[in-house]
N, C-alpha and C. Protein backbone atom coordinates (compact mmCIF):
# COMPACT_ATOMS: atom_id res chain seq x y z
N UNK A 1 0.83 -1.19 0.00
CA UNK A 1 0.00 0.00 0.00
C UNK A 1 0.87 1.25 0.00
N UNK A 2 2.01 1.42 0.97
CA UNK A 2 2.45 2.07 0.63
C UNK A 2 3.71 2.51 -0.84
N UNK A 3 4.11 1.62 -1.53
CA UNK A 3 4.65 1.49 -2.73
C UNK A 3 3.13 2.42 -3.73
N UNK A 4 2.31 2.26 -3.23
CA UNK A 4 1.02 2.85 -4.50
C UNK A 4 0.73 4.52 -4.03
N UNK A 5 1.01 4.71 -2.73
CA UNK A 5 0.91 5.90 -1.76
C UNK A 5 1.50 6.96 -2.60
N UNK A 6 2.96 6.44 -2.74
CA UNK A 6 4.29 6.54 -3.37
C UNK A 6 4.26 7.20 -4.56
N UNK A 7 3.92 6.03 -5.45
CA UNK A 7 3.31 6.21 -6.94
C UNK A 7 2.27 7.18 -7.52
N UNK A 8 1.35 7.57 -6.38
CA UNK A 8 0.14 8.12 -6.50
C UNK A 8 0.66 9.62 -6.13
N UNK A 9 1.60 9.83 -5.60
CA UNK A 9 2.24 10.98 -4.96
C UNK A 9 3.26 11.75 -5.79
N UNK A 10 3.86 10.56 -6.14
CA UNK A 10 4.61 11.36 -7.63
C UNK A 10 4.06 11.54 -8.53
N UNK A 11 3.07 10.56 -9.42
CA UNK A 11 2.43 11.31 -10.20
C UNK A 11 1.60 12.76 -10.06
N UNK A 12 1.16 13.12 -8.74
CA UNK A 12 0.81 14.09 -8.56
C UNK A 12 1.71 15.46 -8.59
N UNK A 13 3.17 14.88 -7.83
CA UNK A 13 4.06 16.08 -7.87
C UNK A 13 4.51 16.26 -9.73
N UNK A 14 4.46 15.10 -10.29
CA UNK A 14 5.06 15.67 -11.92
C UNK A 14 3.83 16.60 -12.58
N UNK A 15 2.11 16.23 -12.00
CA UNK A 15 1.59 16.60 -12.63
C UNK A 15 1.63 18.46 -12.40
N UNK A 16 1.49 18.42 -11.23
CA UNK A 16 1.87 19.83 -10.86
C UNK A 16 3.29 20.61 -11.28
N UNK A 17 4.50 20.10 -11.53
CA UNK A 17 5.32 20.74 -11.87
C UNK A 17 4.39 20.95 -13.34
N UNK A 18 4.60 19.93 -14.41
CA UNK A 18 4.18 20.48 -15.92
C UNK A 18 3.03 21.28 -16.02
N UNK A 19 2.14 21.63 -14.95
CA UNK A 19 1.48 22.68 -14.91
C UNK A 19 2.17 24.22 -14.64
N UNK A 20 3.12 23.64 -13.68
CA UNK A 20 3.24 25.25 -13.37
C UNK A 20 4.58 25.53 -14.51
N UNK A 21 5.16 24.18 -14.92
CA UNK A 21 6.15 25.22 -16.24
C UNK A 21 4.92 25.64 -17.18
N UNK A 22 4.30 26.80 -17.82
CA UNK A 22 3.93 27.00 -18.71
C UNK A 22 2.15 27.22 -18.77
N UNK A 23 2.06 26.72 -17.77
CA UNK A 23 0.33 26.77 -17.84
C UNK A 23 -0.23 27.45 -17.50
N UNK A 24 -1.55 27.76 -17.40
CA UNK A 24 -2.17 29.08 -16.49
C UNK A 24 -2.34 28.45 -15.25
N UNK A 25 -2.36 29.44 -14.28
CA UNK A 25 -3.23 29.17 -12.98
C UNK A 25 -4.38 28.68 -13.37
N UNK A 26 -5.71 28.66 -13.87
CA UNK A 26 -6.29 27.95 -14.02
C UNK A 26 -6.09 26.56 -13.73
N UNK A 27 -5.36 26.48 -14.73
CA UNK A 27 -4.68 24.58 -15.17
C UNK A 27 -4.11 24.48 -14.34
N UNK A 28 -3.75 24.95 -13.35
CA UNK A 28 -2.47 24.61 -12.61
C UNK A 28 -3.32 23.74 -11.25
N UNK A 29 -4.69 25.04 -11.23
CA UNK A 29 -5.43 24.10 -10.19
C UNK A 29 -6.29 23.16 -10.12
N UNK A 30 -6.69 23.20 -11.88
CA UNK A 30 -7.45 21.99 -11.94
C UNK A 30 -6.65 20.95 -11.92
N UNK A 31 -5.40 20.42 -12.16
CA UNK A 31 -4.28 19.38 -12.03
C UNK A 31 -4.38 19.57 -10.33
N UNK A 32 -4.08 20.50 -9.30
CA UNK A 32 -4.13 20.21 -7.89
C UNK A 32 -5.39 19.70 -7.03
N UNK A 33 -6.30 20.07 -8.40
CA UNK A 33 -7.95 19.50 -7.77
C UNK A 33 -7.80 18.11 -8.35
N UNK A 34 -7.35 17.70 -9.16
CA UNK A 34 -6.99 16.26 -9.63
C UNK A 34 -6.18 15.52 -8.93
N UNK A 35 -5.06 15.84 -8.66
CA UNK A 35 -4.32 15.47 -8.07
C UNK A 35 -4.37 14.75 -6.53
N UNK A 36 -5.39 15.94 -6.00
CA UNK A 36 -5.98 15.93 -4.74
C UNK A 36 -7.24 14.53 -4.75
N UNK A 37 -7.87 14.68 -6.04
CA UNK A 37 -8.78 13.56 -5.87
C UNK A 37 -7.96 12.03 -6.39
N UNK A 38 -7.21 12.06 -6.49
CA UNK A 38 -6.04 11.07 -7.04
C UNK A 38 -5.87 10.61 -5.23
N UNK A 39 -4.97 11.60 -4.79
CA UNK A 39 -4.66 11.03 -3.35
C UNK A 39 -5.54 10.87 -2.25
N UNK A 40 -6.88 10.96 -2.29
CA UNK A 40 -8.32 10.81 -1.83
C UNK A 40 -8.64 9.36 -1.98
N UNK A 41 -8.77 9.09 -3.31
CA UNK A 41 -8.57 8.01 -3.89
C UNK A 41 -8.10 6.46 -3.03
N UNK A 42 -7.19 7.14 -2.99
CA UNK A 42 -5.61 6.11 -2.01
C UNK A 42 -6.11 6.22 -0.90
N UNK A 43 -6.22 7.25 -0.31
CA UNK A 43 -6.95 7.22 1.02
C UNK A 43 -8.18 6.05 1.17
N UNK A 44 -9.07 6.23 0.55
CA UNK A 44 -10.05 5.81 0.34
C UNK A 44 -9.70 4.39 -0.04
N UNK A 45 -9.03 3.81 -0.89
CA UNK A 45 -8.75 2.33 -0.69
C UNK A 45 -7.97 1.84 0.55
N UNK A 46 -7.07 2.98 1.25
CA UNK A 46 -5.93 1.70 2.39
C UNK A 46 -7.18 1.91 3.33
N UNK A 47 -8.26 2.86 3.32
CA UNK A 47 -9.42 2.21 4.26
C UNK A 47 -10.18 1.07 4.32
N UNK A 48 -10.59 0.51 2.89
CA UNK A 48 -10.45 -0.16 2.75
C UNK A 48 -10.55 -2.00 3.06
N UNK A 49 -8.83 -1.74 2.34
CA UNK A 49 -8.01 -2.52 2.78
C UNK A 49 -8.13 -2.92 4.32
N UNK A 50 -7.71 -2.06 5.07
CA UNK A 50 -7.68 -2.18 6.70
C UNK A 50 -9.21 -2.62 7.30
N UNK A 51 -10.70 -2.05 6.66
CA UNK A 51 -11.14 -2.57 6.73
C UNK A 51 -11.87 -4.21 6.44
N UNK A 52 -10.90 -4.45 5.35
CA UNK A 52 -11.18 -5.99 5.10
C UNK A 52 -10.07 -6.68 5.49
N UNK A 53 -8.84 -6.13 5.81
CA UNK A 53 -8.52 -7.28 7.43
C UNK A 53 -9.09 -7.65 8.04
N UNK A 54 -9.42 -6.34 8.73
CA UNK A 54 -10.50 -6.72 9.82
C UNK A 54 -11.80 -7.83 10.10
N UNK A 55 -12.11 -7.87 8.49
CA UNK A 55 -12.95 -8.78 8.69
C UNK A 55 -12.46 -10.10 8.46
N UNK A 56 -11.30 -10.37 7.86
CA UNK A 56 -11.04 -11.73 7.46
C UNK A 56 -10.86 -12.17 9.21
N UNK A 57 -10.75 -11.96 10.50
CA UNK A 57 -11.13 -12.37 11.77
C UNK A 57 -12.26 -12.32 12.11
N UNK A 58 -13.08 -12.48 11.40
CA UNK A 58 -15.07 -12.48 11.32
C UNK A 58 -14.80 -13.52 12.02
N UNK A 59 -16.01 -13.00 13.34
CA UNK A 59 -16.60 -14.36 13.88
C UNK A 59 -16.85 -15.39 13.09
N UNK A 60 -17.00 -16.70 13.54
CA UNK A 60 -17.49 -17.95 12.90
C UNK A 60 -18.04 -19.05 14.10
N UNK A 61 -18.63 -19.75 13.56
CA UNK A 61 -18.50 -20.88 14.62
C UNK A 61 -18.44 -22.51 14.28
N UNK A 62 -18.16 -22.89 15.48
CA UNK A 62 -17.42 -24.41 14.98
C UNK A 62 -18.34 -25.63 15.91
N UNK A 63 -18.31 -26.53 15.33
CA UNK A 63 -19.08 -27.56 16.51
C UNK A 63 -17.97 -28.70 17.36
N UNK A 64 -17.67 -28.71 18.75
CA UNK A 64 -16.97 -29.69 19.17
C UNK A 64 -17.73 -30.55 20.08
N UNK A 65 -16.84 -31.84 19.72
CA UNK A 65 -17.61 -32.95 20.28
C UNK A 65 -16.46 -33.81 21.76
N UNK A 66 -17.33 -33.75 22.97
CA UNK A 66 -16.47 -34.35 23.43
C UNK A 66 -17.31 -35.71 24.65
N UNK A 67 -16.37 -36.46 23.82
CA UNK A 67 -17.06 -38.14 24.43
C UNK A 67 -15.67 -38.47 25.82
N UNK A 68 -16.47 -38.86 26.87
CA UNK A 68 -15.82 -38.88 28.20
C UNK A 68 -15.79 -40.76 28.12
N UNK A 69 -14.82 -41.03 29.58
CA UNK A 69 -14.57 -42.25 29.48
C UNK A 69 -15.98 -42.98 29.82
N UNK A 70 -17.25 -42.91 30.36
CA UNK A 70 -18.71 -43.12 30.19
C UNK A 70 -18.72 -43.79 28.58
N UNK A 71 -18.44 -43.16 27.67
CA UNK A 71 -19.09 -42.79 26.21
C UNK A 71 -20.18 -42.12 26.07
N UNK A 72 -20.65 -41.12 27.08
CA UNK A 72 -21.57 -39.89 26.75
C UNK A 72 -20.96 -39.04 26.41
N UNK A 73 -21.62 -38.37 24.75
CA UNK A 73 -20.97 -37.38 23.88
C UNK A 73 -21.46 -35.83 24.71
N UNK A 74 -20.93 -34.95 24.79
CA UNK A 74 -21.81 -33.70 24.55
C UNK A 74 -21.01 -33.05 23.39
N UNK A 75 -22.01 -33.06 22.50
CA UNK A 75 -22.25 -31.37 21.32
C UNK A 75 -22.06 -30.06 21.79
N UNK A 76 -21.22 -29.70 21.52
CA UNK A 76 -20.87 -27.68 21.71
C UNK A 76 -20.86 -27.02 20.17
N UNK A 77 -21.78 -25.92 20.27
CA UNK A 77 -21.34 -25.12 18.79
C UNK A 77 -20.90 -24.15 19.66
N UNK A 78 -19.33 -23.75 19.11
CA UNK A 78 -18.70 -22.71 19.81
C UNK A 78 -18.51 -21.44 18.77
N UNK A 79 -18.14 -20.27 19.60
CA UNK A 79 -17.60 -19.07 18.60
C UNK A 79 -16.00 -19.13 18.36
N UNK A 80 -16.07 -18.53 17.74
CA UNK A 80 -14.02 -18.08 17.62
C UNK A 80 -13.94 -17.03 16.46
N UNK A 81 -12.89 -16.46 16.32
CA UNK A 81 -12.48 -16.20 15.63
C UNK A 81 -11.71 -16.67 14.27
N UNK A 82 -12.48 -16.24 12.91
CA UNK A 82 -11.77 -17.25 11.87
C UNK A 82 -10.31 -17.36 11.69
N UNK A 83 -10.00 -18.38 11.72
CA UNK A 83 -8.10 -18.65 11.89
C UNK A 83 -7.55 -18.46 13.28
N UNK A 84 -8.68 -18.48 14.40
CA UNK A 84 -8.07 -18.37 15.83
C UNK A 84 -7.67 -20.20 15.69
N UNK A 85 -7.11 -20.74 16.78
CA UNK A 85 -6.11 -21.85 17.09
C UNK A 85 -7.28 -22.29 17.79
N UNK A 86 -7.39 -23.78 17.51
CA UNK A 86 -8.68 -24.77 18.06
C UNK A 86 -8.29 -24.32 19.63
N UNK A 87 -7.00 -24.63 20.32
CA UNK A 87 -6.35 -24.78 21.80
C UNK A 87 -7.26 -23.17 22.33
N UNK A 88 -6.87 -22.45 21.71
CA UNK A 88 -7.43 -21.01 22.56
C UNK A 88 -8.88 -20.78 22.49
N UNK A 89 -9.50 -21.30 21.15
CA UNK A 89 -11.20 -21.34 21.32
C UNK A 89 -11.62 -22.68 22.68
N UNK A 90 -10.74 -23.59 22.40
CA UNK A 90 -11.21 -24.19 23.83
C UNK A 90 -11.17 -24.19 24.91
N UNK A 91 -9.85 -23.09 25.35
CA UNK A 91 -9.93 -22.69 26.65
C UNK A 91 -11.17 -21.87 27.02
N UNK A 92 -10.91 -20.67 25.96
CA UNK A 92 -11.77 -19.49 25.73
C UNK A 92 -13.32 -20.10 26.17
N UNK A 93 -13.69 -21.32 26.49
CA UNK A 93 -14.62 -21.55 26.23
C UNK A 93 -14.89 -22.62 27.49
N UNK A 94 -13.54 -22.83 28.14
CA UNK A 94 -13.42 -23.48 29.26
C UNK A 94 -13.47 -24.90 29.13
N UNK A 95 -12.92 -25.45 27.90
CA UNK A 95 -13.22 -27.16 27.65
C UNK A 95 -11.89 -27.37 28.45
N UNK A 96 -10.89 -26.96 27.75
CA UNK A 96 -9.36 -27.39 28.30
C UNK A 96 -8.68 -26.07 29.42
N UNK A 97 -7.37 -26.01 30.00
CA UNK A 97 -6.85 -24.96 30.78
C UNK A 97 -6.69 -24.27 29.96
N UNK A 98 -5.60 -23.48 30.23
CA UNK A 98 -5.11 -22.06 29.05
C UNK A 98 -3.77 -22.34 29.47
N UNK A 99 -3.13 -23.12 30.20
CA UNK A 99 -2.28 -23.94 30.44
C UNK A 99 -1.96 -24.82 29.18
N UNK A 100 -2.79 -26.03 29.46
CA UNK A 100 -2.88 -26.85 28.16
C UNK A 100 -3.22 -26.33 26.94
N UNK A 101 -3.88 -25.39 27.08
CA UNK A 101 -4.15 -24.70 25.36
C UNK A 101 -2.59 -23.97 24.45
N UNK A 102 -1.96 -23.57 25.83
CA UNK A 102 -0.21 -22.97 25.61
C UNK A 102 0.50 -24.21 25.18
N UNK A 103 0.45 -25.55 25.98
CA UNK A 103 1.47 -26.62 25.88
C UNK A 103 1.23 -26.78 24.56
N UNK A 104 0.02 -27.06 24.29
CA UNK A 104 -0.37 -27.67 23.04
C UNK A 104 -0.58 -29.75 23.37
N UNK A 105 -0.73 -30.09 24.76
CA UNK A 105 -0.85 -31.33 25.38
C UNK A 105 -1.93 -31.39 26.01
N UNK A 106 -3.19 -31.96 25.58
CA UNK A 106 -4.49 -31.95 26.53
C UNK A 106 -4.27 -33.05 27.52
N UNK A 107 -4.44 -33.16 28.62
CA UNK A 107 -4.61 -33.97 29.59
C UNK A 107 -6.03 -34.28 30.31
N UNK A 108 -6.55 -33.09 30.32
CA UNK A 108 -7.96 -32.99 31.30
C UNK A 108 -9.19 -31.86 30.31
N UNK A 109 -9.87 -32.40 29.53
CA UNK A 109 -10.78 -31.98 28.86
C UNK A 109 -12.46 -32.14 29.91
N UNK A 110 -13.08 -31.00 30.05
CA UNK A 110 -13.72 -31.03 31.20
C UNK A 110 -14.06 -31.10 32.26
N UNK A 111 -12.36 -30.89 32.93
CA UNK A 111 -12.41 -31.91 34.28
C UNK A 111 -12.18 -32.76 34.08
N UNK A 112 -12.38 -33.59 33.28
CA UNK A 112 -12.31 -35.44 33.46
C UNK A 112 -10.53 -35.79 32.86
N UNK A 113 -9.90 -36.01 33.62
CA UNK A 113 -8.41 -36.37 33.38
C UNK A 113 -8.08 -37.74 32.83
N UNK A 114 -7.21 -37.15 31.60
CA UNK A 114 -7.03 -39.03 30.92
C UNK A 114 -5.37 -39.12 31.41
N UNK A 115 -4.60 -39.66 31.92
CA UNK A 115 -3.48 -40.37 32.24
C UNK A 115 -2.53 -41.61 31.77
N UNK A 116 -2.19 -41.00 30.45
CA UNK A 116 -1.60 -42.67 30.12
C UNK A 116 -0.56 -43.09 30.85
N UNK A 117 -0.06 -42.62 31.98
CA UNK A 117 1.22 -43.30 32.65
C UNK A 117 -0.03 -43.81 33.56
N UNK A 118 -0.63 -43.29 33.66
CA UNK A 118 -1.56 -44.35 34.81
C UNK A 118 -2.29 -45.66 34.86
N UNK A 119 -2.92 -45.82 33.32
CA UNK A 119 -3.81 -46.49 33.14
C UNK A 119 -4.01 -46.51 31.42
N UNK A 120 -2.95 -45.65 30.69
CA UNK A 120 -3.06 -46.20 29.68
C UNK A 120 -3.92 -45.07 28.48
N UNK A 121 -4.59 -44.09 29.32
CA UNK A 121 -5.44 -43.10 28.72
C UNK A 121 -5.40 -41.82 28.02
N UNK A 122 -5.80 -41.79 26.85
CA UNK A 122 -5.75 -40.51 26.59
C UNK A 122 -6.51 -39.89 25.84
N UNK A 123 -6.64 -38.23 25.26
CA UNK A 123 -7.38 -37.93 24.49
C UNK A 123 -7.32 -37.40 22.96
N UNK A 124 -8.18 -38.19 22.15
CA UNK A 124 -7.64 -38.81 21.00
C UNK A 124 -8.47 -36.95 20.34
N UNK A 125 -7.85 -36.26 19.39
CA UNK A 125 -8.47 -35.08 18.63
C UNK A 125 -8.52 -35.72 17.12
N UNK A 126 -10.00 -35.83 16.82
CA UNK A 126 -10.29 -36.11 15.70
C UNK A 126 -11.16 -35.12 14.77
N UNK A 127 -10.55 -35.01 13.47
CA UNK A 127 -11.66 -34.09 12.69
C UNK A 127 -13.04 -34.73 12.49
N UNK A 128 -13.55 -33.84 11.30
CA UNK A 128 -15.29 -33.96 10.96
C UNK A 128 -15.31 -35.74 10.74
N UNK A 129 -14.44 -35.71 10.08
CA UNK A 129 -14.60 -36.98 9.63
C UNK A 129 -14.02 -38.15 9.90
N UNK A 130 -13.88 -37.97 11.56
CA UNK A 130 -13.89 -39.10 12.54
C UNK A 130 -12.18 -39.67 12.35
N UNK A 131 -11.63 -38.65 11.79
CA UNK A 131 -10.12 -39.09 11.64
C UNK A 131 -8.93 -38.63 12.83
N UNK A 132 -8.50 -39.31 13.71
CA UNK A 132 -7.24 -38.66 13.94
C UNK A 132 -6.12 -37.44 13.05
N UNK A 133 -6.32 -36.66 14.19
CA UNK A 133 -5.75 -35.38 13.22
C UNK A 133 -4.20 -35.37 13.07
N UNK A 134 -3.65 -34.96 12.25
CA UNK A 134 -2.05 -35.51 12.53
C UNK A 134 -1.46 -34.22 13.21
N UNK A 135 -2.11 -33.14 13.58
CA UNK A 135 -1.57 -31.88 14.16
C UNK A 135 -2.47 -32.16 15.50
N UNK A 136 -1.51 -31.42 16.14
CA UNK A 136 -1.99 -31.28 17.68
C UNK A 136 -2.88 -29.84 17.70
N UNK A 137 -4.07 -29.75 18.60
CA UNK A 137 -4.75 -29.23 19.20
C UNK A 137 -4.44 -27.80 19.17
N UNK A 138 -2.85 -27.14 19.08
CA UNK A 138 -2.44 -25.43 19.30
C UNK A 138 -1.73 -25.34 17.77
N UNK A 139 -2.02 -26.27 16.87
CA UNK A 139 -2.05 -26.24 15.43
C UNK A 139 -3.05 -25.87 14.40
N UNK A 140 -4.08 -26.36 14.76
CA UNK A 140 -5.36 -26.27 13.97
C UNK A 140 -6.06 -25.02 13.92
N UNK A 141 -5.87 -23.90 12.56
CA UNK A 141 -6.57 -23.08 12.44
C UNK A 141 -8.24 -23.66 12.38
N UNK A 142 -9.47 -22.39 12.99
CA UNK A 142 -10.56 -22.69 12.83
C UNK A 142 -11.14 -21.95 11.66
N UNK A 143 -12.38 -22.52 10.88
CA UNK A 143 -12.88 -21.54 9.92
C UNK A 143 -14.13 -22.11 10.22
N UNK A 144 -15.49 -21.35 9.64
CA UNK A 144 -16.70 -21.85 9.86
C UNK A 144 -17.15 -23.10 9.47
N UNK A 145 -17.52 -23.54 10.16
CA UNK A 145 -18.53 -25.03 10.02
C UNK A 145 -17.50 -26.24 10.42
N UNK A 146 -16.20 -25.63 10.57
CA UNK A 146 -15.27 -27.33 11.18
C UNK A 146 -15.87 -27.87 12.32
N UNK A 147 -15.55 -28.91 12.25
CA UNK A 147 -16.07 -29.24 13.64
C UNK A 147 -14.93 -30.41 13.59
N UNK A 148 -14.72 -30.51 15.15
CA UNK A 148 -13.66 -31.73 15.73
C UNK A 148 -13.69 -32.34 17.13
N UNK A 149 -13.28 -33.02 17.61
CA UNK A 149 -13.88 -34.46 18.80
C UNK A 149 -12.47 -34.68 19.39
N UNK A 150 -12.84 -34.53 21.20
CA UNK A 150 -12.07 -35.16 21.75
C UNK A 150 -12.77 -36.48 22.16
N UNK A 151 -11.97 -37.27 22.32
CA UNK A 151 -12.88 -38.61 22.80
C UNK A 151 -11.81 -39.38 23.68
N UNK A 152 -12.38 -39.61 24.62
CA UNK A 152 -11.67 -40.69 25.85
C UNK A 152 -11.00 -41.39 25.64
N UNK A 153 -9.92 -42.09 25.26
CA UNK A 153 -9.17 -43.38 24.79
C UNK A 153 -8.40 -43.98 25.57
N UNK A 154 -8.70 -45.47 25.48
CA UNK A 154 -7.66 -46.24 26.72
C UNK A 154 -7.60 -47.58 25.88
């Protein structure tokens, strides 16, 4: 944006010099009233721009599933932010710590603690489509409609 700022700025300063070698005042200010709506212009797009950052972090929401060592599921449709990190929408939301959402190592999803030095247990993160994910939990960008499952495993 700014490389076009740039561009948009010099053309304005050449247009104004070849006005003022030789031209009338008149011309001189209709090129600075041009000129002026030239760099308006620019203005008017890096707004924009900045405003459609902004939105590419549009809310969204996601559905997570989490099955305890019971095998009772509960369904969550959660919010986040699009491209926020699965780990921080689930703290954010109180499934996991903000501890574990940093490690990127779930241990205790709801309270309910899986322990594989203890007994062998742990918790398996699977996508929509019931797959083991090959990224861990503080990997996974979110976008609307994903949905993904912790589930009890021993």
């Amino acid at each position: 944006m700014k490389k076009l700022s740039a561009l948009i700025l010099s053309l304005a300063l050449s247009a104004a010099l070849l006005a003022g070698c030789g031209a009338s005042a008149s011309s001189a200010a209709s090129s600075e009233a041009v000129s002026s709506e030239v760099v308006s212009e620019a203005v008017s797009e890096e707004a924009v721009s900045t405003a459609e950052a902004a939105d590419s972090a549009e809310a969204i929401q996601f559905t997570f599933t989490v099955t305890g060592a019971d095998g009772e599921s509960t369904v969550l449709t959660l919010d986040a932010a699009d491209g926020e990190k699965l780990s921080i929408a689930l703290a954010d939301a109180g499934i996991i710590s903000a501890e574990e959402a940093e490690a990127g190592f779930v241990t205790v999803v709801n309270g309910e603690a899986a322990d594989y030095n203890k007994d062998g247990s742990w918790w398996c993160l699977t996508d929509a489509a019931g797959e083991m994910t090959s990224v861990g939990v503080a990997d996974i960008e979110l976008h609307d409609g994903d949905s993904y499952a912790f589930t009890y495993t021993k």
